[in-house]
PDB file of N, CA and C in Angstrom:
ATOM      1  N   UNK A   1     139.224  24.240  84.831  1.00  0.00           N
ATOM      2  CA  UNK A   1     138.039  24.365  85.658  1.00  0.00           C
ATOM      3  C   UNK A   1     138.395  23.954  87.094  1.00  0.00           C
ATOM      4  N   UNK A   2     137.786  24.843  88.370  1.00  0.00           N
ATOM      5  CA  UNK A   2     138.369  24.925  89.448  1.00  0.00           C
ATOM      6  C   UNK A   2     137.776  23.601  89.896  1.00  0.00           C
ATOM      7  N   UNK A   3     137.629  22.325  90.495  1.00  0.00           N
ATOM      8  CA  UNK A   3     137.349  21.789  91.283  1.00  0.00           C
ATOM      9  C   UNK A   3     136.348  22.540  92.835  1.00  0.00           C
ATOM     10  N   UNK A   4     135.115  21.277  92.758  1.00  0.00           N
ATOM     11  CA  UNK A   4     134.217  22.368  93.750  1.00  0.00           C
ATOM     12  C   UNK A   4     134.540  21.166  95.242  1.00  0.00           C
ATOM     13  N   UNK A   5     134.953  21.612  96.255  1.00  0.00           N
ATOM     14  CA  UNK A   5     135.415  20.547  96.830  1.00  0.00           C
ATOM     15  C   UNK A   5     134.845  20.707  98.244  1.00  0.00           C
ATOM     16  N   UNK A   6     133.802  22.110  98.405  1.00  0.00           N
ATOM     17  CA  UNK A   6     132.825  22.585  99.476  1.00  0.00           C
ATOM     18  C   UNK A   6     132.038  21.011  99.719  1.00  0.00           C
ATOM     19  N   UNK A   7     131.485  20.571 100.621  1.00  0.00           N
ATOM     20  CA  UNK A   7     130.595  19.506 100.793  1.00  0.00           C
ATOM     21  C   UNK A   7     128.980  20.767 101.196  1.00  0.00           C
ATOM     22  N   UNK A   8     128.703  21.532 101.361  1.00  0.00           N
ATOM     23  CA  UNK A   8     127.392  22.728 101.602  1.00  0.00           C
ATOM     24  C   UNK A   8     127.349  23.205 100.108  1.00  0.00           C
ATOM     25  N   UNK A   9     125.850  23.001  99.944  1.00  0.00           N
ATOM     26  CA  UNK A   9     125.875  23.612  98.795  1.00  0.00           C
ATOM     27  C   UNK A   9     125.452  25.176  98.527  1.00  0.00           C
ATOM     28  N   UNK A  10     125.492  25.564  97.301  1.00  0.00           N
ATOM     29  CA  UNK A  10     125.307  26.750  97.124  1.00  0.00           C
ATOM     30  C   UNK A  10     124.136  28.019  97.526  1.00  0.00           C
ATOM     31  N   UNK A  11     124.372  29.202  97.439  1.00  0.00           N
ATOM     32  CA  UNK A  11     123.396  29.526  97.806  1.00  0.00           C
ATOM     33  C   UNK A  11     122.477  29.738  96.318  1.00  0.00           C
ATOM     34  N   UNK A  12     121.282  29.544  96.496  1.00  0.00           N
ATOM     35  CA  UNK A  12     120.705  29.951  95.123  1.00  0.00           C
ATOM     36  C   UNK A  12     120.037  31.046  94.702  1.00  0.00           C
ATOM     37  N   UNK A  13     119.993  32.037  95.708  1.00  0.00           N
ATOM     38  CA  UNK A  13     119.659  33.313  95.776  1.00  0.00           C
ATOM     39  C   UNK A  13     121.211  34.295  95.355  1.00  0.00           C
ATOM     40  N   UNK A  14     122.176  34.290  95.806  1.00  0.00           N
ATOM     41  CA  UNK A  14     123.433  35.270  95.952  1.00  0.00           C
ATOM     42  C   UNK A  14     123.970  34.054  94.875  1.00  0.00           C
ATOM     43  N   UNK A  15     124.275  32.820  94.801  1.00  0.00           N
ATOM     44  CA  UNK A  15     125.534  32.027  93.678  1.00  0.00           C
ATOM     45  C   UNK A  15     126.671  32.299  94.263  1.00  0.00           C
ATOM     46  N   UNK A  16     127.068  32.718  95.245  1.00  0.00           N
ATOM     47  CA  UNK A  16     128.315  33.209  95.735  1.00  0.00           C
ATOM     48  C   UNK A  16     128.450  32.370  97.126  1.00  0.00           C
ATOM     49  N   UNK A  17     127.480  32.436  98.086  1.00  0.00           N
ATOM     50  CA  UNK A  17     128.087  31.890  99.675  1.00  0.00           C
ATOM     51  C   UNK A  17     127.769  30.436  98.953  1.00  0.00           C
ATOM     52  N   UNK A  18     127.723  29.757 100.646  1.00  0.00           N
ATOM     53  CA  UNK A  18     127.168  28.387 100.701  1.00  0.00           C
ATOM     54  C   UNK A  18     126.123  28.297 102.270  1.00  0.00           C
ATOM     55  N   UNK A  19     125.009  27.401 102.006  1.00  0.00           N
ATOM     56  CA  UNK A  19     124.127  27.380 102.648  1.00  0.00           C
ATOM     57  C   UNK A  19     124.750  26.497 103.801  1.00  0.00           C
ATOM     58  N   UNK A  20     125.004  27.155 105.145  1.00  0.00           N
ATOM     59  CA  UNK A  20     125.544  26.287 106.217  1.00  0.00           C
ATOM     60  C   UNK A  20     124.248  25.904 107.540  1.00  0.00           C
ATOM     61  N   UNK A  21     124.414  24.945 108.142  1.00  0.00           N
ATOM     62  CA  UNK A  21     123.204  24.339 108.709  1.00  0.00           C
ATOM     63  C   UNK A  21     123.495  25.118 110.082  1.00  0.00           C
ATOM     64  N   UNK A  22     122.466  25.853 110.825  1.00  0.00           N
ATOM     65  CA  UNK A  22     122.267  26.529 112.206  1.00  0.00           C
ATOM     66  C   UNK A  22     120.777  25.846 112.785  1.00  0.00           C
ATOM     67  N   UNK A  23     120.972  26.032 113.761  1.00  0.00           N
ATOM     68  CA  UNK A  23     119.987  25.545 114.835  1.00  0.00           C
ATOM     69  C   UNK A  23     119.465  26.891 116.061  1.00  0.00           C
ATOM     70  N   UNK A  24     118.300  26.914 116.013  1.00  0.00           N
ATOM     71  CA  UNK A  24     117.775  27.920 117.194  1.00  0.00           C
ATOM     72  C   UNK A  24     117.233  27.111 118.109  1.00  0.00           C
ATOM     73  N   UNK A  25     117.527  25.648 118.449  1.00  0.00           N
ATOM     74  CA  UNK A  25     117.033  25.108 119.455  1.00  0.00           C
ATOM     75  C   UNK A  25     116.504  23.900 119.019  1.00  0.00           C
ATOM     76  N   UNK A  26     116.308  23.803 117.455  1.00  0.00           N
ATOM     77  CA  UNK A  26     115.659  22.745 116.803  1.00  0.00           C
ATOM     78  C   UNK A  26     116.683  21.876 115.930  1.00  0.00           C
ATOM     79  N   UNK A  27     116.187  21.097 115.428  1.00  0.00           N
ATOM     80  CA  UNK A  27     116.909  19.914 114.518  1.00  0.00           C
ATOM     81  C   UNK A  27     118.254  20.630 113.884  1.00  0.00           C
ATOM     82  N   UNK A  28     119.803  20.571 113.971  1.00  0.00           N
ATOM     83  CA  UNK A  28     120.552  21.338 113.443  1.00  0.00           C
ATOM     84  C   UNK A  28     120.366  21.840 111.753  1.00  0.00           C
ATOM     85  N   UNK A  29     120.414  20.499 110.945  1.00  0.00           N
ATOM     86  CA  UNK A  29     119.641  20.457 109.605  1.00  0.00           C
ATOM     87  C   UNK A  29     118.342  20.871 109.304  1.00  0.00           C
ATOM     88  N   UNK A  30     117.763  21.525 109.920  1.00  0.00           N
ATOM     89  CA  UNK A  30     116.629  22.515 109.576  1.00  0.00           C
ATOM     90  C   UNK A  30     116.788  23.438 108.828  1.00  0.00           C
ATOM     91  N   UNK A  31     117.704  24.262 109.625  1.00  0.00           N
ATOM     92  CA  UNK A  31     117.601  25.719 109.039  1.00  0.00           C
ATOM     93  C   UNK A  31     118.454  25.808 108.556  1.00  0.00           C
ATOM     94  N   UNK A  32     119.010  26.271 107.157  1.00  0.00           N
ATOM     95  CA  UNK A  32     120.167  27.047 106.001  1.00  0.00           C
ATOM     96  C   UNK A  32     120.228  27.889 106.178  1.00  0.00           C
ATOM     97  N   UNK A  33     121.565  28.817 106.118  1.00  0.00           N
ATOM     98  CA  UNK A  33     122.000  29.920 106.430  1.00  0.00           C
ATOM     99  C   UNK A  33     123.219  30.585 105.634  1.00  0.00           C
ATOM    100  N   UNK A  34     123.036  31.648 104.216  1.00  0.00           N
ATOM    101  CA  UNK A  34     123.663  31.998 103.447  1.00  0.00           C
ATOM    102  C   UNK A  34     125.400  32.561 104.187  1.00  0.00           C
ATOM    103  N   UNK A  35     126.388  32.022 103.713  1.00  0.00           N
ATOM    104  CA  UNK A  35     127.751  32.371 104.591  1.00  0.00           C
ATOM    105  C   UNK A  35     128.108  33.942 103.998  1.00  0.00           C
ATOM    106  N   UNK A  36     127.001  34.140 102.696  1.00  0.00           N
ATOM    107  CA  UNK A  36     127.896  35.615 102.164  1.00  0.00           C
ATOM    108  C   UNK A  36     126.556  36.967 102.539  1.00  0.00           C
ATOM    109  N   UNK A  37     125.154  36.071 101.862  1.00  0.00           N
ATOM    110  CA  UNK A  37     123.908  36.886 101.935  1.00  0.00           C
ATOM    111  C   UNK A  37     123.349  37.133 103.094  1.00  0.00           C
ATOM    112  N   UNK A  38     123.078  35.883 103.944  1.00  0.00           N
ATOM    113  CA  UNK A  38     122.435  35.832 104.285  1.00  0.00           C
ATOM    114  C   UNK A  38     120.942  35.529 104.412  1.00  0.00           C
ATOM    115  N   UNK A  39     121.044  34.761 103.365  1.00  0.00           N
ATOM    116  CA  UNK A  39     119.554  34.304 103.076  1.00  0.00           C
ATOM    117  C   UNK A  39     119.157  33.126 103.735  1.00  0.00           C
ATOM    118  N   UNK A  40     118.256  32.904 104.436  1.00  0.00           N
ATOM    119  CA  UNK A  40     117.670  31.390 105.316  1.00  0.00           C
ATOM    120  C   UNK A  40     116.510  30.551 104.501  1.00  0.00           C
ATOM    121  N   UNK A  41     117.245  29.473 104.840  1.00  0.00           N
ATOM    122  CA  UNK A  41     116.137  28.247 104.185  1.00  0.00           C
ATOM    123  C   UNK A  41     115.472  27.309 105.222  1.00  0.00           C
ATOM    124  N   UNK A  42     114.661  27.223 105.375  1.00  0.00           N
ATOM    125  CA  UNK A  42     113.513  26.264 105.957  1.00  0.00           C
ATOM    126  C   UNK A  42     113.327  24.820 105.212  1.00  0.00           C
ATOM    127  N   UNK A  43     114.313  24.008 106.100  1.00  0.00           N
ATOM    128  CA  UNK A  43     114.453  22.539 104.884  1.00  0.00           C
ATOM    129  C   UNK A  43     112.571  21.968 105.171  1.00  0.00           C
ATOM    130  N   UNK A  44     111.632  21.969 106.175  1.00  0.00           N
ATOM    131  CA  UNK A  44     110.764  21.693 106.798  1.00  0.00           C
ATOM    132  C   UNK A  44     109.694  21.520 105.566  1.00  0.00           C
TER     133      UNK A  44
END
């Protein structure tokens, strides 16, 4: 079994990227951002 050694966790929509933290001007840890889908999360 591979060792998971990412510190971002997964995406839970795709299971494939990882949710990385972006900022549009606001708190950096706000917004999630899928590295494969593209899917956005609103931590708020």
């Amino acid at each position: 079994m591979e060792e998971d050694k990412c510190i971002f966790p997964k995406c839970p929509k795709c299971k494939e990227g990882r949710l990385l933290p972006f900022s549009y001007g606001e708190d950096v840890f706000e917004k999630w951002k899928c590295s494969h889908c593209g899917h956005t999360i609103n931590k708020r």
